[in-house]
N, C-alpha and C. Protein backbone atom coordinates (compact mmCIF):
# COMPACT_ATOMS: atom_id res chain seq x y z
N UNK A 1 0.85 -1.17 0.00
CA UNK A 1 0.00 0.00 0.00
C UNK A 1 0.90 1.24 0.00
N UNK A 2 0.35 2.26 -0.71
CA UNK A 2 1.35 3.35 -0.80
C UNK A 2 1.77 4.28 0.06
N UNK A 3 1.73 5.60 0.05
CA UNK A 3 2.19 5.91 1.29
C UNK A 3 0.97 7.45 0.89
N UNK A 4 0.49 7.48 0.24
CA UNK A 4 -0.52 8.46 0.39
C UNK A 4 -2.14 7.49 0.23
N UNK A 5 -2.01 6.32 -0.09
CA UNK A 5 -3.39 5.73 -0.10
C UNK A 5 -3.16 5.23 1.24
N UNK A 6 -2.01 5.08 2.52
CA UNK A 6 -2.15 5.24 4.06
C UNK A 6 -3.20 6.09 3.96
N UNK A 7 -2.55 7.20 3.78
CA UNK A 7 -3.00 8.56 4.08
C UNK A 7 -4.32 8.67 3.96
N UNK A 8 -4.59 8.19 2.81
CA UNK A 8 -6.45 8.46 2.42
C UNK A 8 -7.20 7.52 3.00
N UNK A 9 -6.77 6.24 3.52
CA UNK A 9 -7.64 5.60 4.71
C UNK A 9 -7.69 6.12 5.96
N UNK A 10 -6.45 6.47 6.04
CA UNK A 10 -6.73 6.82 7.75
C UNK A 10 -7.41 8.48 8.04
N UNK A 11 -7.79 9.46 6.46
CA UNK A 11 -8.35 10.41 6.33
C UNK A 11 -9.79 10.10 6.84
N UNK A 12 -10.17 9.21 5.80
CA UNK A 12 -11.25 8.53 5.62
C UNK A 12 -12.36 7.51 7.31
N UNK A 13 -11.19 7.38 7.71
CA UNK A 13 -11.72 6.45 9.04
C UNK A 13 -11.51 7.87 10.48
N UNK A 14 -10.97 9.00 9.95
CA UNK A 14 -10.89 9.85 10.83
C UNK A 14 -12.21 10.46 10.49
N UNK A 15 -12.45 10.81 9.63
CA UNK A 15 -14.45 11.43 9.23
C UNK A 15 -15.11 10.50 9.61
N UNK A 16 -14.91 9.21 9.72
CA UNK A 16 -15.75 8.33 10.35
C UNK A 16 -15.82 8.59 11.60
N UNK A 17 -14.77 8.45 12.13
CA UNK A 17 -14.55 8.66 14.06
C UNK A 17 -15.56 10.02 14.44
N UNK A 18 -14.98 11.19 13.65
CA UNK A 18 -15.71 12.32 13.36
C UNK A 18 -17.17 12.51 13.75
N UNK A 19 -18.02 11.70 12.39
CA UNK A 19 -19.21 11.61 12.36
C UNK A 19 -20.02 10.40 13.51
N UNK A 20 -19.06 9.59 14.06
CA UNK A 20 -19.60 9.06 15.37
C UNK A 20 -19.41 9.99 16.34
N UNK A 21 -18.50 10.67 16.43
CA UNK A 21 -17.96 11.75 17.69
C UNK A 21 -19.70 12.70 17.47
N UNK A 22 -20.07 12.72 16.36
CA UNK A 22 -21.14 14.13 16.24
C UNK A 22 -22.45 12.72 16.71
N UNK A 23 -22.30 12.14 16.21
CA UNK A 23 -23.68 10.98 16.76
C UNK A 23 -24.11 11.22 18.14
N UNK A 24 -22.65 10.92 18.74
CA UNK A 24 -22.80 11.10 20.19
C UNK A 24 -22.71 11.97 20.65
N UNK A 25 -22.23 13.04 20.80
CA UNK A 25 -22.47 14.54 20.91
C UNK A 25 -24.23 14.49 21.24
N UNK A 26 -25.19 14.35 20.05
CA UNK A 26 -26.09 14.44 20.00
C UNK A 26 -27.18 13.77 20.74
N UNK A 27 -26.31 12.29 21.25
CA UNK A 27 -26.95 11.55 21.54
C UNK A 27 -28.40 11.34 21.43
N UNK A 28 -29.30 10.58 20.14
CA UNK A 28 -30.43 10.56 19.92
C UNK A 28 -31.53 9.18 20.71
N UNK A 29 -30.22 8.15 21.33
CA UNK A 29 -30.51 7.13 22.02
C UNK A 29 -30.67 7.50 23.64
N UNK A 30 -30.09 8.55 23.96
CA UNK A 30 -30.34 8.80 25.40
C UNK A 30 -29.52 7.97 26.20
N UNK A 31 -28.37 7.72 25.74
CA UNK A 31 -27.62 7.10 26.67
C UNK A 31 -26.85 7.15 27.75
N UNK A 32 -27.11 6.43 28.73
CA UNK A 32 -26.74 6.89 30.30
C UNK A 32 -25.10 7.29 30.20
N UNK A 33 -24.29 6.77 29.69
CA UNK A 33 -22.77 7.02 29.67
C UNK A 33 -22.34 7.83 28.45
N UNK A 34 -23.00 8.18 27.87
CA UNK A 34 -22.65 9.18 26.80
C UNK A 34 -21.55 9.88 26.72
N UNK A 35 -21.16 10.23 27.46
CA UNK A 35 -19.90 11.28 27.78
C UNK A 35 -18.68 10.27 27.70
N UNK A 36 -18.71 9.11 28.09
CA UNK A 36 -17.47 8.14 27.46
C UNK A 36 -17.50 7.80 25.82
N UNK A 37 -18.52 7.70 24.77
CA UNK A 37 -18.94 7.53 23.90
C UNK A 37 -17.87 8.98 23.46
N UNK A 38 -18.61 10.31 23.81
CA UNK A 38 -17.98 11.37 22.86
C UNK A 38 -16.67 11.38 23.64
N UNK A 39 -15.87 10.93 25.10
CA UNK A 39 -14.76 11.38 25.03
C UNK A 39 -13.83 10.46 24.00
N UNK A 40 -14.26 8.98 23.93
CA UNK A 40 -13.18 8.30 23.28
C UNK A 40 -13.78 8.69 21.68
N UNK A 41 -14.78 9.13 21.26
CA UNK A 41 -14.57 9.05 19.70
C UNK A 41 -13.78 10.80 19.16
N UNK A 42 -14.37 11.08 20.81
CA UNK A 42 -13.38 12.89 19.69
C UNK A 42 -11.92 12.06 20.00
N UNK A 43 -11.08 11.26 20.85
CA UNK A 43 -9.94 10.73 20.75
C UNK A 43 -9.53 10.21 19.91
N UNK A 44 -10.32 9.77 19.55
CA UNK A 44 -9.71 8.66 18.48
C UNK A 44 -9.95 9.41 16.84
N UNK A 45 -10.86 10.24 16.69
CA UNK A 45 -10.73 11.34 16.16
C UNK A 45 -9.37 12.11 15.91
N UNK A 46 -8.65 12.94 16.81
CA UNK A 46 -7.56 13.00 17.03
C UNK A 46 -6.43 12.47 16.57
N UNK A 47 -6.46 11.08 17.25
CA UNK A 47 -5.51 10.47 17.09
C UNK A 47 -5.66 9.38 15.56
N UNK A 48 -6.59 9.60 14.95
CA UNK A 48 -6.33 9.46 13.11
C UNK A 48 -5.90 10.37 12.44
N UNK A 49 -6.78 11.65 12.86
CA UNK A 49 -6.41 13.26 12.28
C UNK A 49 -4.71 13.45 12.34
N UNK A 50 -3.87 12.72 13.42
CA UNK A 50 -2.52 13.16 13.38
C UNK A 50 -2.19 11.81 13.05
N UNK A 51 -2.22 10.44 12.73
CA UNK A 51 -1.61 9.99 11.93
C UNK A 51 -1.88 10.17 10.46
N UNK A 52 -2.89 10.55 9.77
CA UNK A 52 -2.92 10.66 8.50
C UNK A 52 -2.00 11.51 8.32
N UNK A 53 -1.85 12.89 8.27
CA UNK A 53 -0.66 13.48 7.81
C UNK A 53 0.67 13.05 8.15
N UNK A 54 0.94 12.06 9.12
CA UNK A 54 2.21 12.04 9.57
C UNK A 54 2.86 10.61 8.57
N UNK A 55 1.88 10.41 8.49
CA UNK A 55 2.25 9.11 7.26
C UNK A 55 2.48 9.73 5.57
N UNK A 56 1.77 11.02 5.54
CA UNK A 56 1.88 11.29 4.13
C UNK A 56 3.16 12.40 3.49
N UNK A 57 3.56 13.12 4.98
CA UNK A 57 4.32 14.14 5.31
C UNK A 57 6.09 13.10 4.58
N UNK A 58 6.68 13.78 3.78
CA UNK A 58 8.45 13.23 3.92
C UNK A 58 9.39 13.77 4.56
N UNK A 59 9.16 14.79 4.77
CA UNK A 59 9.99 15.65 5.66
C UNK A 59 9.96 14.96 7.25
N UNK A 60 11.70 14.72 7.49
CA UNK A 60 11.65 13.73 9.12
C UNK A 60 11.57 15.16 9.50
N UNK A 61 11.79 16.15 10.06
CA UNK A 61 10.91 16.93 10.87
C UNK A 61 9.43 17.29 10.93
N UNK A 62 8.47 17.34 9.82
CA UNK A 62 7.47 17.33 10.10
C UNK A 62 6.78 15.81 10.68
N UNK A 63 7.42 14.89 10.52
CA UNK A 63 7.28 13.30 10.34
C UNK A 63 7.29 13.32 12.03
N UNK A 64 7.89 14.27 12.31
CA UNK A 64 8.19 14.06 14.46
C UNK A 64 7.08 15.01 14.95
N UNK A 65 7.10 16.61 14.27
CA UNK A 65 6.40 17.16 15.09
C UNK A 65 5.03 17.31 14.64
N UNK A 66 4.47 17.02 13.73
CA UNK A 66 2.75 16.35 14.26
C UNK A 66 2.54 15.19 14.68
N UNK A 67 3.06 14.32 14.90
CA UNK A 67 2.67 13.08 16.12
C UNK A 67 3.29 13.85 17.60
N UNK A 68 3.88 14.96 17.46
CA UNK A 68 4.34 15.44 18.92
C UNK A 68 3.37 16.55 19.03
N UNK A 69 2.44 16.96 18.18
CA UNK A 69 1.59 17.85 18.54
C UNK A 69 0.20 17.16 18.55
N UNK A 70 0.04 16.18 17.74
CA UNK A 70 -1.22 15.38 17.86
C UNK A 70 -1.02 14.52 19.46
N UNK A 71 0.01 14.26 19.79
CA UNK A 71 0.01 13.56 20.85
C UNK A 71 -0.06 14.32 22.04
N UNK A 72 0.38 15.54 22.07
CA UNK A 72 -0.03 16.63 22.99
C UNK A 72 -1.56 17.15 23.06
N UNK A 73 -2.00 16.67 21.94
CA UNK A 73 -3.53 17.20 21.29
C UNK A 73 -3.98 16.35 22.59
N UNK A 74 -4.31 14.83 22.01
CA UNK A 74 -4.01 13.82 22.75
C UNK A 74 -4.86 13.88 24.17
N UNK A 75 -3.48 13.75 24.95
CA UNK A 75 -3.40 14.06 26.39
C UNK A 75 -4.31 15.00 26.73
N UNK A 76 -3.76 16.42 26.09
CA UNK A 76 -4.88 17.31 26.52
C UNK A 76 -6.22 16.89 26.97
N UNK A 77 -6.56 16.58 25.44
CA UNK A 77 -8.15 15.84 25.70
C UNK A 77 -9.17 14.94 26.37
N UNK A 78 -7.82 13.90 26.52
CA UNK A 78 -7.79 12.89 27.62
C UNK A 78 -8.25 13.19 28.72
N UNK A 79 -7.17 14.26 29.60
CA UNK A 79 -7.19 14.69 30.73
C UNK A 79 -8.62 15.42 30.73
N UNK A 80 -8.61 16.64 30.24
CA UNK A 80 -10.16 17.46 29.84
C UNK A 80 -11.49 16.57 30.18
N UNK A 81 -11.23 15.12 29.17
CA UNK A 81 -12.53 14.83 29.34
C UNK A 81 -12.66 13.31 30.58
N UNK A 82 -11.25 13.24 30.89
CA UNK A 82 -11.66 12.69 32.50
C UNK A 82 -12.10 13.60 33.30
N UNK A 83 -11.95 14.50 33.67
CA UNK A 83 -12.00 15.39 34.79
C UNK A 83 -13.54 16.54 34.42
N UNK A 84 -13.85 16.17 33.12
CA UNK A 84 -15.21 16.77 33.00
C UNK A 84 -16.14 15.42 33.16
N UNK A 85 -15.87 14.13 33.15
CA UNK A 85 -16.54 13.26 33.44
C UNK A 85 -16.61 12.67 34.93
N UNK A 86 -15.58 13.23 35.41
CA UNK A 86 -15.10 13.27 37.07
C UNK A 86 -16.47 13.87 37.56
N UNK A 87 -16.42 15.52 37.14
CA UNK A 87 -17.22 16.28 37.53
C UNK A 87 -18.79 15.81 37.96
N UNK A 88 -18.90 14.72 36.72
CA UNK A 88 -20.56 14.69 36.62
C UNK A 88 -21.01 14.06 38.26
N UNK A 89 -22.28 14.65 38.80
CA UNK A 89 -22.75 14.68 39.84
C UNK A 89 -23.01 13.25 40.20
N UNK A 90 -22.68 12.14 40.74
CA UNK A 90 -23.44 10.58 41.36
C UNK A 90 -24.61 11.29 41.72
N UNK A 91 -25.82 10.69 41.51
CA UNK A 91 -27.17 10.96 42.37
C UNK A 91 -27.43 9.07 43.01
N UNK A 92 -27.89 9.33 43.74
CA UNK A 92 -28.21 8.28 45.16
C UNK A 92 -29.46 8.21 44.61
N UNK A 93 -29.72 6.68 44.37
CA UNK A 93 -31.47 6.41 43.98
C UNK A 93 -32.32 6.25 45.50
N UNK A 94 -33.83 7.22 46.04
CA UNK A 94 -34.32 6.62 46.60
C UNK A 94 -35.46 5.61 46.71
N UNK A 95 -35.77 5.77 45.28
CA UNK A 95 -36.59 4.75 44.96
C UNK A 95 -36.87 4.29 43.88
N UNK A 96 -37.07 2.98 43.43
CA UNK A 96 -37.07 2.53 42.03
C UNK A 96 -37.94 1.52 41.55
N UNK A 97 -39.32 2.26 40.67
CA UNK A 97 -40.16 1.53 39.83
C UNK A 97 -39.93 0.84 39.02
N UNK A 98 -40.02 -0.87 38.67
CA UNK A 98 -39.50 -1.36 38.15
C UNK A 98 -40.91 -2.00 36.89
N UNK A 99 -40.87 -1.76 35.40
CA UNK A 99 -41.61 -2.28 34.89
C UNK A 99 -41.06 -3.27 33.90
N UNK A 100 -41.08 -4.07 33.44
CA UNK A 100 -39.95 -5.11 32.36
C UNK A 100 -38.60 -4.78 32.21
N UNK A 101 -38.06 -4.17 30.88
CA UNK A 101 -36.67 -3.53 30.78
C UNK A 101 -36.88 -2.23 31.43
N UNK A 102 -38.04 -1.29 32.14
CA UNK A 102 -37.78 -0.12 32.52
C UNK A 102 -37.90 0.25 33.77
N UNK A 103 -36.77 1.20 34.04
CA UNK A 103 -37.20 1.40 35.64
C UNK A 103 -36.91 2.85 36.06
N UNK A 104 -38.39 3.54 36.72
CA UNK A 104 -38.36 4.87 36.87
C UNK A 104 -37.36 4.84 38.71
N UNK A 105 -36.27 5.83 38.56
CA UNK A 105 -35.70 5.92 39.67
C UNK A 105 -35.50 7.23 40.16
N UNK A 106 -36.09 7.65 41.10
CA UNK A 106 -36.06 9.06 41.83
C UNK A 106 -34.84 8.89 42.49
N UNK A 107 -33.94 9.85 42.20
CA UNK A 107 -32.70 10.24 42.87
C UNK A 107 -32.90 11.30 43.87
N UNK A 108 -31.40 11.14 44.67
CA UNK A 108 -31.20 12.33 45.13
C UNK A 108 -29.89 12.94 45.13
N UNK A 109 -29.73 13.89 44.32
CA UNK A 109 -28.74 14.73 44.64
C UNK A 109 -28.45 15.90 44.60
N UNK A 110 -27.31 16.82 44.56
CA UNK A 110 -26.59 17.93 44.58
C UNK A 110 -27.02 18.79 43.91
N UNK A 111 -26.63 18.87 42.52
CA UNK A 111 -26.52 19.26 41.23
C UNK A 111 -25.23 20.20 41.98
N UNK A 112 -25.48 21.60 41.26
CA UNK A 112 -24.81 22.86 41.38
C UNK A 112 -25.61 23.97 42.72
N UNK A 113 -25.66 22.88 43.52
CA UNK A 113 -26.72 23.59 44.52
C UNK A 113 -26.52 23.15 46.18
N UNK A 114 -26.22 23.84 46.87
CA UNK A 114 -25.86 23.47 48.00
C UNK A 114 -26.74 22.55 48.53
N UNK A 115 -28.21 22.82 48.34
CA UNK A 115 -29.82 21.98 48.75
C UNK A 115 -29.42 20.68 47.94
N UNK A 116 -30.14 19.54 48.45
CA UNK A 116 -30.62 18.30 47.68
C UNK A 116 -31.71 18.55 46.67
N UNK A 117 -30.97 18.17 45.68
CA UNK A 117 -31.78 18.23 44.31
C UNK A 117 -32.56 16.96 43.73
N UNK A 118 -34.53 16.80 44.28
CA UNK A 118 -34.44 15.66 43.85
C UNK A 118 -35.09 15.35 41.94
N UNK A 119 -35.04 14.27 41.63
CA UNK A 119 -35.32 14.16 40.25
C UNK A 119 -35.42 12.36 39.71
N UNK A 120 -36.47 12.83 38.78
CA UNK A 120 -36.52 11.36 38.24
C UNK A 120 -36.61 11.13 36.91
N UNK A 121 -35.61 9.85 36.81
CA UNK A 121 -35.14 9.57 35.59
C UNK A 121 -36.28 8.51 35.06
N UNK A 122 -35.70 7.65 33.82
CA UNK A 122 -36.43 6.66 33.03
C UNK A 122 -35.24 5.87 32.63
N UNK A 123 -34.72 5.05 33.08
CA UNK A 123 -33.60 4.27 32.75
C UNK A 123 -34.45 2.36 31.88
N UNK A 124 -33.75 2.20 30.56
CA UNK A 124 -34.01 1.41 29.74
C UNK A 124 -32.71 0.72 29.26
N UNK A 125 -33.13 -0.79 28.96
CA UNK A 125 -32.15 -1.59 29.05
C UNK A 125 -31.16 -2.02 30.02
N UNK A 126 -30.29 -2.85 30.15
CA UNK A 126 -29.39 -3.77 31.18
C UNK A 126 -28.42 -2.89 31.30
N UNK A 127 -27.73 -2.85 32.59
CA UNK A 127 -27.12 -1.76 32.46
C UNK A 127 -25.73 -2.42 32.27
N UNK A 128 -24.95 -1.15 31.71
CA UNK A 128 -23.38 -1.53 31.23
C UNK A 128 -23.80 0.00 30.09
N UNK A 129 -22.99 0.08 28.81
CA UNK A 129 -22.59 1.09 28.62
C UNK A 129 -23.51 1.12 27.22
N UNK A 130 -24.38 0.74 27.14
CA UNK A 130 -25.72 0.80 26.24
C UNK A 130 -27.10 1.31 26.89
N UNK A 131 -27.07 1.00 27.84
CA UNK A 131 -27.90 1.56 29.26
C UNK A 131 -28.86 3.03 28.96
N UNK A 132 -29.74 3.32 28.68
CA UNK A 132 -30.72 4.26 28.53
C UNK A 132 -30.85 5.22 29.79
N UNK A 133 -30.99 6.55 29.55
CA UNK A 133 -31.31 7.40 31.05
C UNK A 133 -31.67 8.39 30.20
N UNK A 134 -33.20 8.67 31.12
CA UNK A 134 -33.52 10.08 30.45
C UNK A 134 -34.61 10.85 31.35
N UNK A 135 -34.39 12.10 31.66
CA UNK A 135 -34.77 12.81 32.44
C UNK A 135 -36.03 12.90 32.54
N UNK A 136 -37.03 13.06 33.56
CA UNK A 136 -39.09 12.71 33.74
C UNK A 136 -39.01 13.80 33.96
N UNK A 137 -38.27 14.17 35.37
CA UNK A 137 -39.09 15.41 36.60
C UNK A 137 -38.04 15.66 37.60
N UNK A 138 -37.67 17.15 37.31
CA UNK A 138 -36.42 17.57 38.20
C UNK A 138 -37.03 18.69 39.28
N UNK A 139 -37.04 18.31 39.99
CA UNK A 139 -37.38 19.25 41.54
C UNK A 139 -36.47 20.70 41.92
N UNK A 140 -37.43 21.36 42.95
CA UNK A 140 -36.55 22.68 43.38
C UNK A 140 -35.17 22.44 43.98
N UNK A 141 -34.54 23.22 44.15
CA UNK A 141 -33.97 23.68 45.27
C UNK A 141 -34.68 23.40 46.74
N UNK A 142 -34.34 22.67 47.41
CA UNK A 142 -34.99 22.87 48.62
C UNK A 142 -36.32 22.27 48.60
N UNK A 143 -36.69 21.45 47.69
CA UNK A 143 -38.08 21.07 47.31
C UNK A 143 -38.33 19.70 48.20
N UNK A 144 -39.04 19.21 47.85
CA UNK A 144 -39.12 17.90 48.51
C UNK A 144 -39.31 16.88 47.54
N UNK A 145 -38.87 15.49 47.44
CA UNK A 145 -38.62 14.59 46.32
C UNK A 145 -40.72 14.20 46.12
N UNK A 146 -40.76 13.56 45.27
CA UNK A 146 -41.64 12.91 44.63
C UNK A 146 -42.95 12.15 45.34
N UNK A 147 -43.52 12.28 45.57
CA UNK A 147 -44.70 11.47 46.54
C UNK A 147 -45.00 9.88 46.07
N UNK A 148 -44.88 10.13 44.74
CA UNK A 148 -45.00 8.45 44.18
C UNK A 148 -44.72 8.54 42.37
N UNK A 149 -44.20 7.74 41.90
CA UNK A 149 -43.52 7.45 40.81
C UNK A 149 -44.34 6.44 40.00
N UNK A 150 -45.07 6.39 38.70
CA UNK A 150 -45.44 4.84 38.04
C UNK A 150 -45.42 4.70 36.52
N UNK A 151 -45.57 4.11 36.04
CA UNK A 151 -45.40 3.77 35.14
C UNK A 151 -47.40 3.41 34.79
N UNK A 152 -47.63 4.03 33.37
CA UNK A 152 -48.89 4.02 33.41
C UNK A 152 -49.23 3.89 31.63
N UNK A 153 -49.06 2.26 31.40
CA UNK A 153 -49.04 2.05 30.25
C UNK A 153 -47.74 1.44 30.00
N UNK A 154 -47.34 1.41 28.33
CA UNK A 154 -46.30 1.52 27.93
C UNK A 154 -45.63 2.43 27.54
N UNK A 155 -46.38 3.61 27.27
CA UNK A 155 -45.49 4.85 26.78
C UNK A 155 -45.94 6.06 27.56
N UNK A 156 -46.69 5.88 28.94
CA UNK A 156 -46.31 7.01 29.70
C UNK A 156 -45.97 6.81 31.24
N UNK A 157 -45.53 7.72 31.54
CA UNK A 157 -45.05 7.81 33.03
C UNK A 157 -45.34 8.91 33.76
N UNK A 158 -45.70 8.53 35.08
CA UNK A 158 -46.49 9.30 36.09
C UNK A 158 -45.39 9.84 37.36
N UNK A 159 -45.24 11.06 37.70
CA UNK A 159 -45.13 11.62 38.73
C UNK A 159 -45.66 12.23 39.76
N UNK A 160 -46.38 11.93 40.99
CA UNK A 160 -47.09 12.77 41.63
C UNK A 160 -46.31 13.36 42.56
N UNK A 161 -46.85 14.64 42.64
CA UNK A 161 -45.81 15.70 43.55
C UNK A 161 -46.89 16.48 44.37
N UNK A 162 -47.11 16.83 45.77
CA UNK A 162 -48.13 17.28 46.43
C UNK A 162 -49.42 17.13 45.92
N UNK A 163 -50.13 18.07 45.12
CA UNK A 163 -51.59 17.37 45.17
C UNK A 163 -51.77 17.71 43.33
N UNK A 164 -50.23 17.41 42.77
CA UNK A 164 -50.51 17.57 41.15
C UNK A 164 -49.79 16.11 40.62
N UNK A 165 -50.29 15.60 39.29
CA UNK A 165 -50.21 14.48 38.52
C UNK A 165 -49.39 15.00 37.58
N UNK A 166 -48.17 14.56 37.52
CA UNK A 166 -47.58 15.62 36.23
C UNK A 166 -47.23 13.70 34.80
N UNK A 167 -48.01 13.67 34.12
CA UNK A 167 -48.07 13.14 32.77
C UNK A 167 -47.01 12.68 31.90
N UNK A 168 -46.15 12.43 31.45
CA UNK A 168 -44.86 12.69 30.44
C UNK A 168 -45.01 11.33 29.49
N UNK A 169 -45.37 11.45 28.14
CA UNK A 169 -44.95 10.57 27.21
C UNK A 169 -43.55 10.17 27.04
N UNK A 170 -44.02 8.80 26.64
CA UNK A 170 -42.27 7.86 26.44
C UNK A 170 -42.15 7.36 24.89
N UNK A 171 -41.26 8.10 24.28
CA UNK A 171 -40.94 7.10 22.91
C UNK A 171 -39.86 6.35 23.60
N UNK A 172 -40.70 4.53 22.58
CA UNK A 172 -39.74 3.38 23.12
C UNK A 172 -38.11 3.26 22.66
N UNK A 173 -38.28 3.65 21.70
CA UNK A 173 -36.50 3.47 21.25
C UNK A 173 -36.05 4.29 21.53
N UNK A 174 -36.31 5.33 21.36
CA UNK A 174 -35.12 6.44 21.57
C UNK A 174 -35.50 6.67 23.11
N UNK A 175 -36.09 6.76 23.90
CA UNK A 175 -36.26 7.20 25.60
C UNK A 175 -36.68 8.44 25.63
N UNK A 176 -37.18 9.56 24.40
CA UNK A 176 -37.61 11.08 24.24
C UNK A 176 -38.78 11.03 25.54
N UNK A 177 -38.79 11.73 26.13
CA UNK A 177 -40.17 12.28 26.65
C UNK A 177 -40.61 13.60 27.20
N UNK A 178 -41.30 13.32 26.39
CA UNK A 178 -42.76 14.99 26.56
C UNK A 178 -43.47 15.15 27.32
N UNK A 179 -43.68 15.93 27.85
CA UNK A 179 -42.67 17.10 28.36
C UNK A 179 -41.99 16.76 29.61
N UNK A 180 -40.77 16.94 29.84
CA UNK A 180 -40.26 17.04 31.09
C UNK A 180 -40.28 18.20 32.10
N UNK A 181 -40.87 17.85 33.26
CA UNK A 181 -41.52 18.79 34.22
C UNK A 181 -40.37 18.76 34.98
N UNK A 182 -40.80 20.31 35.32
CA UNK A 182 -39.63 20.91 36.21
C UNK A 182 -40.38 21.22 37.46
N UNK A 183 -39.92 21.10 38.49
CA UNK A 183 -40.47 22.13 39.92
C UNK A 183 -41.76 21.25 40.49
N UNK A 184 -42.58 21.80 40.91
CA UNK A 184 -43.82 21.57 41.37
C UNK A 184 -44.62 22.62 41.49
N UNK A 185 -44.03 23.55 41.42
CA UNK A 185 -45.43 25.15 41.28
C UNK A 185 -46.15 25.22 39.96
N UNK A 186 -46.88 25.92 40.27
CA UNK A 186 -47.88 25.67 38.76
C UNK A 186 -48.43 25.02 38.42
N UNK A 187 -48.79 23.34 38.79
CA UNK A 187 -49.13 22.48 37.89
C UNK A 187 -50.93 22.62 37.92
């Protein structure tokens, strides 16, 4: 193989990495670990983006310093997106509706808020790193968690919060649901 048709595969499988890196970005599946999905594909992204030229390059100085700047790229990113995945908040489940593959689980945690923040998710499928999570009903500041949680049907789910029923449709594949309620005032 030549030394610029290297080049045009590993161009080629870097727009690939690319256009998975933007998949997940977007995440249209709702997936609970998502953020490992986009840190390793913008990596690996990266790390095609700086071997394709370094394979097509003849010059031994450029031949060193883009694998020494892609590899600095690299790291950077690495580090960046451990420590932004560090960041993400654990929430503590206190309770969990369980219907076939689905299970509504009211958490409790933090967020960016000194108060306990409570909220409930819709988690689908076995868990490991295909695992579904997607947001129902996120509470105040200072609020008080959920009175009761159910599942009502196959494609909707129920939250009751003091003396309101808040509703939310479920699409099955993708985990979308309409509307996600915030708070408890107003309803």
């Amino acid at each position: 193989m030549t030394t610029l048709r290297r080049a045009l595969v590993l161009a080629a499988l870097a727009v690939l990495a690319a256009l998975l890196a933007g998949l997940a970005v977007l995440d249209p599946f709702h997936l609970r670990h998502v953020q490992w999905f986009v840190a390793v594909t913008v990596l690996l992204t990266i790390v095609l983006l700086t071997a394709a030229p370094a394979v097509a390059v003849r010059l031994f100085a450029l031949r060193v310093l883009v694998p020494v700047l892609g590899g600095i790229l690299a790291v950077g990113w690495a580090l960046t997106a451990w420590l932004a995945v560090g960041l993400d908040d654990p929430r503590s489940a206190v309770v969990e509706v369980v219907s076939g593959d689905r299970r509504l689980v009211v958490q409790e945690g933090q967020g960016f808020s000194i108060d306990p923040v409570f909220g409930v998710v819709l988690r689908a499928g076995a868990e490991g790193p295909f695992e579904q999570e997607v947001l129902v009903w996120r509470g105040d500041p200072e609020g008080a968690g959920p009175d009761e949680v159910a599942f009502r049907g196959s494609d909707e789910v129920e939250v009751r919060t003091g003396g309101c029923v808040l509703v939310s449709r479920v699409e099955p594949v993708t985990l979308s649901v309409d509307p996600v309620h915030r708070g408890s005032a107003g309803c």
